[in-house]
C-alpha atoms as a PDB file:
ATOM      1  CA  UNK A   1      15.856 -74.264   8.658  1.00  0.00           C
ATOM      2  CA  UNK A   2      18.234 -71.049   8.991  1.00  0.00           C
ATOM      3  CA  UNK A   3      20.472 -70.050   6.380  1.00  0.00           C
ATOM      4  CA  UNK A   4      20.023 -67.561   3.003  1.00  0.00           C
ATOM      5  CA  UNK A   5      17.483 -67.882   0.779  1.00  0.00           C
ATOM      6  CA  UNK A   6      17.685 -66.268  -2.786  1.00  0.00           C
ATOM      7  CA  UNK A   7      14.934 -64.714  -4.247  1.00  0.00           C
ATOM      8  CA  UNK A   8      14.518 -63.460  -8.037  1.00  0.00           C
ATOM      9  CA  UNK A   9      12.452 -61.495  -9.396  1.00  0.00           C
ATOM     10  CA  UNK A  10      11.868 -62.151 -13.289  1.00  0.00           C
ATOM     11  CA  UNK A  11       9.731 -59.385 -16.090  1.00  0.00           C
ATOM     12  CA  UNK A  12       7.867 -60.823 -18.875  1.00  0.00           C
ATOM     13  CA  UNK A  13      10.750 -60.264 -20.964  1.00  0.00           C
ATOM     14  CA  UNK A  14      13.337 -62.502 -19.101  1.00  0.00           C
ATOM     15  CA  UNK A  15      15.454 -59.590 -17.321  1.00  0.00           C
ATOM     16  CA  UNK A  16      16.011 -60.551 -13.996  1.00  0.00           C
ATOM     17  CA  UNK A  17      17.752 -59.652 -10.101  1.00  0.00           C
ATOM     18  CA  UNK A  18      17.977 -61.415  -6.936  1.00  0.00           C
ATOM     19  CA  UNK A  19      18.164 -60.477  -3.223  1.00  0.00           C
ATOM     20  CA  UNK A  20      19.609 -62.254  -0.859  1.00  0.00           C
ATOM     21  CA  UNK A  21      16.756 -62.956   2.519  1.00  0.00           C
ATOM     22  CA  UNK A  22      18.586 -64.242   5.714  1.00  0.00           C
ATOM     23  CA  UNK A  23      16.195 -66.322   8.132  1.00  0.00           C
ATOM     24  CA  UNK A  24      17.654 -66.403  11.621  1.00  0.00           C
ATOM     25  CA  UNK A  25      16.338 -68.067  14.974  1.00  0.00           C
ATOM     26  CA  UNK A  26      17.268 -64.611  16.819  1.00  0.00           C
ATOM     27  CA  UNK A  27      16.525 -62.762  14.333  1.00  0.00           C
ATOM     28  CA  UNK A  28      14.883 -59.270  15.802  1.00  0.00           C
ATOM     29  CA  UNK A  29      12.053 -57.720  13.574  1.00  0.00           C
ATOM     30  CA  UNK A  30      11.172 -54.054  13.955  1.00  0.00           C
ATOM     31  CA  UNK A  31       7.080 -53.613  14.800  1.00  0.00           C
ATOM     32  CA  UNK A  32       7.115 -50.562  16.089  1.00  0.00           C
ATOM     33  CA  UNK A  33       8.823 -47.192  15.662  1.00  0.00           C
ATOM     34  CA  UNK A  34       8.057 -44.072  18.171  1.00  0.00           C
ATOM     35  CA  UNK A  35       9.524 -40.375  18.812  1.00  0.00           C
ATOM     36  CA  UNK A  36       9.476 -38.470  21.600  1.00  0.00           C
ATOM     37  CA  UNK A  37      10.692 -34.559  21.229  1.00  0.00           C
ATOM     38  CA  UNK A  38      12.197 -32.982  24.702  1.00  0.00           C
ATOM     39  CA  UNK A  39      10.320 -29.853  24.082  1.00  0.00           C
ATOM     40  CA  UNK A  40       7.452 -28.946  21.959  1.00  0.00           C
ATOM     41  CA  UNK A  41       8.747 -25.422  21.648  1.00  0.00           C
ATOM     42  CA  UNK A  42      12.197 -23.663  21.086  1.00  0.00           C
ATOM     43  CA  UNK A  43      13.179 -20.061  20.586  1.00  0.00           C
ATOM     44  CA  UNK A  44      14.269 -19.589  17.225  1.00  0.00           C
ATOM     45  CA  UNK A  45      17.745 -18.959  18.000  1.00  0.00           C
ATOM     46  CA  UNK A  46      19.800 -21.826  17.619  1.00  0.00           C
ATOM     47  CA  UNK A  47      18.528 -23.346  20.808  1.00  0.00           C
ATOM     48  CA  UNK A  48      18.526 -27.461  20.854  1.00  0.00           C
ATOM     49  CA  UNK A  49      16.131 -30.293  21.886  1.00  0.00           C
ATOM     50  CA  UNK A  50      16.799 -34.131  21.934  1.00  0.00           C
ATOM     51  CA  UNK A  51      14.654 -36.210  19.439  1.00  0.00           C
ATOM     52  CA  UNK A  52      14.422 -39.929  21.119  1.00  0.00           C
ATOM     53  CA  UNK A  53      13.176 -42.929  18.978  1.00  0.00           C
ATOM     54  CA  UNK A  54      12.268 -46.395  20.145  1.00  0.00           C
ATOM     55  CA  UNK A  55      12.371 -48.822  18.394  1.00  0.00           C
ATOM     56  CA  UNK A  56      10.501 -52.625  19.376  1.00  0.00           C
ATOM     57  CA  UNK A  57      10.485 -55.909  18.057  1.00  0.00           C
ATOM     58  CA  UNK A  58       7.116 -58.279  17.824  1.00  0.00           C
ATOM     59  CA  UNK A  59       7.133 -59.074  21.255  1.00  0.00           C
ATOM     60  CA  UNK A  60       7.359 -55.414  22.748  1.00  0.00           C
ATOM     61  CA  UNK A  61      10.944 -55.585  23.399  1.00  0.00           C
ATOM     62  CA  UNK A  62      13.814 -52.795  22.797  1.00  0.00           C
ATOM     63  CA  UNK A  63      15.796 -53.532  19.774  1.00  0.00           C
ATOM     64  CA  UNK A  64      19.649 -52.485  20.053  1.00  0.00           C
ATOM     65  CA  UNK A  65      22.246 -51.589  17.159  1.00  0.00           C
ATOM     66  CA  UNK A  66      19.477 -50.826  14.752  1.00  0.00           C
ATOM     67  CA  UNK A  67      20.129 -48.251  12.428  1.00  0.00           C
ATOM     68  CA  UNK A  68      17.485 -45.126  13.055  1.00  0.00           C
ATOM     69  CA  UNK A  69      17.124 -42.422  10.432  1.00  0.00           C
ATOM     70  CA  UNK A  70      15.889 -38.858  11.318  1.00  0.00           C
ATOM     71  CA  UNK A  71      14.601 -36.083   9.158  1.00  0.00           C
ATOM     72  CA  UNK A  72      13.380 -32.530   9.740  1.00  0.00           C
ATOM     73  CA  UNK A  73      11.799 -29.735   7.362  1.00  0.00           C
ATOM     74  CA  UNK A  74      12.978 -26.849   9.658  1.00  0.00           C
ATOM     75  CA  UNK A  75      16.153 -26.575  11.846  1.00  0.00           C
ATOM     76  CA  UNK A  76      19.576 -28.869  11.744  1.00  0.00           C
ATOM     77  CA  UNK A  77      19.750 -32.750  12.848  1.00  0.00           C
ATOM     78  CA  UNK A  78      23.500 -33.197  14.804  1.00  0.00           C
ATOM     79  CA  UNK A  79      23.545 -36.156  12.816  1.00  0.00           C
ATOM     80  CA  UNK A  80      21.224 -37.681   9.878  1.00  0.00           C
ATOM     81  CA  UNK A  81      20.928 -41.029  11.645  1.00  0.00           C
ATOM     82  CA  UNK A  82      21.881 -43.092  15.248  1.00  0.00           C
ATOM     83  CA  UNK A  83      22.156 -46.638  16.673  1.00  0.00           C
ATOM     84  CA  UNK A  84      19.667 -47.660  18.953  1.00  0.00           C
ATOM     85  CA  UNK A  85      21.180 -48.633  22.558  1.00  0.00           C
ATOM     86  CA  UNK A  86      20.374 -51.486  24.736  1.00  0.00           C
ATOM     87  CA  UNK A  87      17.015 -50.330  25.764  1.00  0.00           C
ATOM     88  CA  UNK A  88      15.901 -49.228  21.999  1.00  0.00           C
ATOM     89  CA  UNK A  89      16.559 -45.779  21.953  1.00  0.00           C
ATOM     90  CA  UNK A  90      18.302 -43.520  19.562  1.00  0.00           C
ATOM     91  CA  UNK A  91      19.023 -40.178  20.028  1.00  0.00           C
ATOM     92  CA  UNK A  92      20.305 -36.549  17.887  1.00  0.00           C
ATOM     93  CA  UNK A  93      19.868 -33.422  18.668  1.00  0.00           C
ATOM     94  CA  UNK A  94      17.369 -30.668  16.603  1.00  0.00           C
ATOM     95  CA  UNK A  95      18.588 -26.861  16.187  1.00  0.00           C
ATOM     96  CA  UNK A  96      16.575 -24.666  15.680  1.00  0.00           C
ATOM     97  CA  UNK A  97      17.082 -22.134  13.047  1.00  0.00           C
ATOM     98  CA  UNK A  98      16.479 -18.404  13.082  1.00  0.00           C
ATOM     99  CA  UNK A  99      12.837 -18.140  12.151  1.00  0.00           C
ATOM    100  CA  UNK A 100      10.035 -19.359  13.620  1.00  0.00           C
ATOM    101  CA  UNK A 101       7.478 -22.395  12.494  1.00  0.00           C
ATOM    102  CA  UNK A 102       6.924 -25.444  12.881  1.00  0.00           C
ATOM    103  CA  UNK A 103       9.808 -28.323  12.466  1.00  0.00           C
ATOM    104  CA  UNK A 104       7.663 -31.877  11.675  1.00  0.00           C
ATOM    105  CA  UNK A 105      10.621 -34.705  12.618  1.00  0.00           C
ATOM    106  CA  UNK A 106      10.716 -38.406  11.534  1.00  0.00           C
ATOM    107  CA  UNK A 107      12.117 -41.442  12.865  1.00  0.00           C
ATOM    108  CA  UNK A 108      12.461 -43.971  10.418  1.00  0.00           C
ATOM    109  CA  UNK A 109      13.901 -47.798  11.160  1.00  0.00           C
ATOM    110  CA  UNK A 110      13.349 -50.850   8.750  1.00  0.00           C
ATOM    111  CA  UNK A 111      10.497 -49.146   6.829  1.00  0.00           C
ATOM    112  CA  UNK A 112       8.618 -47.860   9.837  1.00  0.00           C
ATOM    113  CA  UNK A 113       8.396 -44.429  11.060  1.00  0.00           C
ATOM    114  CA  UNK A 114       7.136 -42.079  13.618  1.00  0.00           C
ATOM    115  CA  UNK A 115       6.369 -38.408  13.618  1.00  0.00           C
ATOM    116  CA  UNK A 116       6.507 -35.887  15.913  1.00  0.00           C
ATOM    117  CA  UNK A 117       6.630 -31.748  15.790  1.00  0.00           C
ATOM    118  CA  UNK A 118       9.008 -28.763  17.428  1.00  0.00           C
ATOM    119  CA  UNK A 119       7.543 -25.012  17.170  1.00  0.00           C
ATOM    120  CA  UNK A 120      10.342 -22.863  16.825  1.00  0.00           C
ATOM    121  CA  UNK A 121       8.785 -19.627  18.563  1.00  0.00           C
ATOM    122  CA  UNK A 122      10.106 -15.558  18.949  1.00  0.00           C
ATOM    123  CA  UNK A 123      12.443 -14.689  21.005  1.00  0.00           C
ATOM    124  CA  UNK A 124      12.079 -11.892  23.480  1.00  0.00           C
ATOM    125  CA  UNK A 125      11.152  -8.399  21.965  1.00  0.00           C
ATOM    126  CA  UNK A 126      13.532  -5.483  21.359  1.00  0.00           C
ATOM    127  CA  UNK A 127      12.422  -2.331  21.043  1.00  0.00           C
ATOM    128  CA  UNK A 128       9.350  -1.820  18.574  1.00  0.00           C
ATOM    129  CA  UNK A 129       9.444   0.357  15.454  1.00  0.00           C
ATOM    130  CA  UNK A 130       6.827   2.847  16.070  1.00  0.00           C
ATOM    131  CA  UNK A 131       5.259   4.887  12.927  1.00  0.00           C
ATOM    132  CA  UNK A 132       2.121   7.569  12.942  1.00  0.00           C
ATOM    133  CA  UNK A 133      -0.083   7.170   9.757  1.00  0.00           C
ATOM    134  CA  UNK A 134      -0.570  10.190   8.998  1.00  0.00           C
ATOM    135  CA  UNK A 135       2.613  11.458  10.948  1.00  0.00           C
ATOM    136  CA  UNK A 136       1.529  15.023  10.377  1.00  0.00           C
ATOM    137  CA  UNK A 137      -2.325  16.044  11.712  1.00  0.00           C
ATOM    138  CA  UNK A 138      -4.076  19.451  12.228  1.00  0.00           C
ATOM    139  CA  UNK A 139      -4.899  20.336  15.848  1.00  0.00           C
ATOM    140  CA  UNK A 140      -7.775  18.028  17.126  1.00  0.00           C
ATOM    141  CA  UNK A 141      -6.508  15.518  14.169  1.00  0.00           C
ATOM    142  CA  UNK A 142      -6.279  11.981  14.374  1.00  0.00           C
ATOM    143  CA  UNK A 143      -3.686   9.524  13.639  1.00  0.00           C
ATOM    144  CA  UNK A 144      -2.927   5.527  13.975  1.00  0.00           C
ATOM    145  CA  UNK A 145       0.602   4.745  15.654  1.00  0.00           C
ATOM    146  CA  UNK A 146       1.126   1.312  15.055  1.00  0.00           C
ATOM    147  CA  UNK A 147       4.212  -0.053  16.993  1.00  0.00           C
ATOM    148  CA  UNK A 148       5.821  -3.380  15.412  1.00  0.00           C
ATOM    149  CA  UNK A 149       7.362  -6.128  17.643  1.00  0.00           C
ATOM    150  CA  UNK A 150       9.841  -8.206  16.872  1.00  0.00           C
ATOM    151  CA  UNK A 151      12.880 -10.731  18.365  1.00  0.00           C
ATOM    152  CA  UNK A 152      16.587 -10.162  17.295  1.00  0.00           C
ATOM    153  CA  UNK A 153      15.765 -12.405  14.356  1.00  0.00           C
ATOM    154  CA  UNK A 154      13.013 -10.354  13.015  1.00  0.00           C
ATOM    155  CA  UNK A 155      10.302 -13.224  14.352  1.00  0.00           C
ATOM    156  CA  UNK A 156       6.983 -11.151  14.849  1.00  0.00           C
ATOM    157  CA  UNK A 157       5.741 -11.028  18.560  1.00  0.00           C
ATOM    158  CA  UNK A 158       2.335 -12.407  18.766  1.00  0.00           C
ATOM    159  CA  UNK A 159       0.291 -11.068  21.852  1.00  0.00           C
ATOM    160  CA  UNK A 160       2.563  -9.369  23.379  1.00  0.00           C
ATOM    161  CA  UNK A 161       0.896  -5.976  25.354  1.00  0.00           C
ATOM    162  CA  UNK A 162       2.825  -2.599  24.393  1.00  0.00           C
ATOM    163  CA  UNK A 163       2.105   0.400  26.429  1.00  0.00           C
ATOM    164  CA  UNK A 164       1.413   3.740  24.206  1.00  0.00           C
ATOM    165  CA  UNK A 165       2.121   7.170  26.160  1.00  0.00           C
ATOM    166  CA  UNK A 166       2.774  10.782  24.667  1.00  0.00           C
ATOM    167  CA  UNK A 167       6.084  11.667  26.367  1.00  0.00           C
ATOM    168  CA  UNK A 168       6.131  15.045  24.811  1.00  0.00           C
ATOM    169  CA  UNK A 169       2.922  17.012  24.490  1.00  0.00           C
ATOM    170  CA  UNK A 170       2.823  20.667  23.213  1.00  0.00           C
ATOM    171  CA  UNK A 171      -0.140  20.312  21.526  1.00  0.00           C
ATOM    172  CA  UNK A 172      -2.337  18.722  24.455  1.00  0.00           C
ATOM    173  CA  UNK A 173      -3.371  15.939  22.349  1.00  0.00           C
ATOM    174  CA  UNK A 174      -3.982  12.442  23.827  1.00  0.00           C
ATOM    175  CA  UNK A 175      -4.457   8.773  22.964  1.00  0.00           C
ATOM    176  CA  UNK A 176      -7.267   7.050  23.207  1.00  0.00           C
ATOM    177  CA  UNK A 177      -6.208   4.142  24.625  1.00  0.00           C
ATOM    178  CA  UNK A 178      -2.784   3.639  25.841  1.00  0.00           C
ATOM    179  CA  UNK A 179      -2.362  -0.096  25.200  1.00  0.00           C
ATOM    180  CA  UNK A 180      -2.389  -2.725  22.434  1.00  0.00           C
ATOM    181  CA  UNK A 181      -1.962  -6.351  22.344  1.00  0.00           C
ATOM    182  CA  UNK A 182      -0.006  -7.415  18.996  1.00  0.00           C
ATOM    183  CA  UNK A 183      -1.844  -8.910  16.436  1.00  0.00           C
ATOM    184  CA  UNK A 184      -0.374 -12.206  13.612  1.00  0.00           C
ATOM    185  CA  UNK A 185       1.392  -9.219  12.072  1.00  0.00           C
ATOM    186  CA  UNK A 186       3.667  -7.868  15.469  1.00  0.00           C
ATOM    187  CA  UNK A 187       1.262  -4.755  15.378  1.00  0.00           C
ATOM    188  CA  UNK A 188      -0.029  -3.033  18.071  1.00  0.00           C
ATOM    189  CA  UNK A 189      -1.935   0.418  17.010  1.00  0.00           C
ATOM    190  CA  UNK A 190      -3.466   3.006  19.137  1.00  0.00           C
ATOM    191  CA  UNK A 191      -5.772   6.140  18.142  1.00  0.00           C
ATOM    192  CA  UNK A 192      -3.907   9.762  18.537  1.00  0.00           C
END
């Protein structure tokens, strides 16, 4: 039979609450949850991506105007939570924020959830800093310029080549190798 069942729940010491547990012919019961991400990588910038969840019943089928709720531990959500449509999907949009790492998303409808990631990666470079170490040598000295690259946001540049040359030379000194591929840190060095 359909209708509303009541069901309590009693302690040992007689306190007690109910919840009211509808049974339904057409009833639709979430099984599955999934999330699909429209990019797995956004400059950290305040660039967007769509996070899509689907949600099915027990037969396989799309589920409509089921509540979906969406988290994130990096960037903003356009909304905390969405309806699914008429084909199961629910969609809001991820921002990213200004530095980089890794945003892990969740889709969560009637207790069942799906997770996905977004890398939030560097922008493009602007011009390095550039320091000597020593920045004063004796003739024939050596020296380690190291030239730090970063994004408008101060994201290091990982990998990135950087080509060294000495653009004024009075002392005839040279380096020994005129390029550098940034390391974790946005370095680059080269040998004066």
């Amino acid at each position: 039979a359909v209708g509303i069942d009541i069901i309590t729940a009693t302690t040992s010491n007689g306190l007690s609450n109910t919840v009211n547990l509808t049974v339904n012919n057409s009833a639709q019961i979430v099984k599955t949850v999934s999330i699909e991400t429209g990019a797995s990588s956004i400059t950290a910038n305040g660039s967007t991506t769509t996070l899509r969840a689907k949600v099915l019943d027990t037969n396989g089928l799309p589920i409509s105007s089921t509540a979906v709720a969406f988290t994130t531990t990096l960037g903003t959500l356009s909304a905390a939570s969405a309806t699914t449509d008429a084909s199961g999907f629910a969609s809001v949009t991820l921002t990213s924020g200004a530095k980089t790492g890794t945003a892990a998303v969740t889709a969560t409808a009637s207790g069942f959830s799906a997770n996905g990631s977004v890398s939030f990666v560097a922008g493009v470079a602007i011009a390095p800093t550039v320091n000597a170490s020593p920045s004063t040598v004796n003739p024939n000295g050596t020296t380690t310029i190291t030239a730090h690259v970063t994004d408008t946001n101060a994201n290091v540049l990982v990998g990135q080549s950087v080509s060294f040359s000495v653009t004024t030379n009075v002392s005839g000194g040279s380096l020994v190798t005129t390029t550098a591929i940034t390391n974790a840190n946005g370095d680059a060095v080269v040998t004066y």
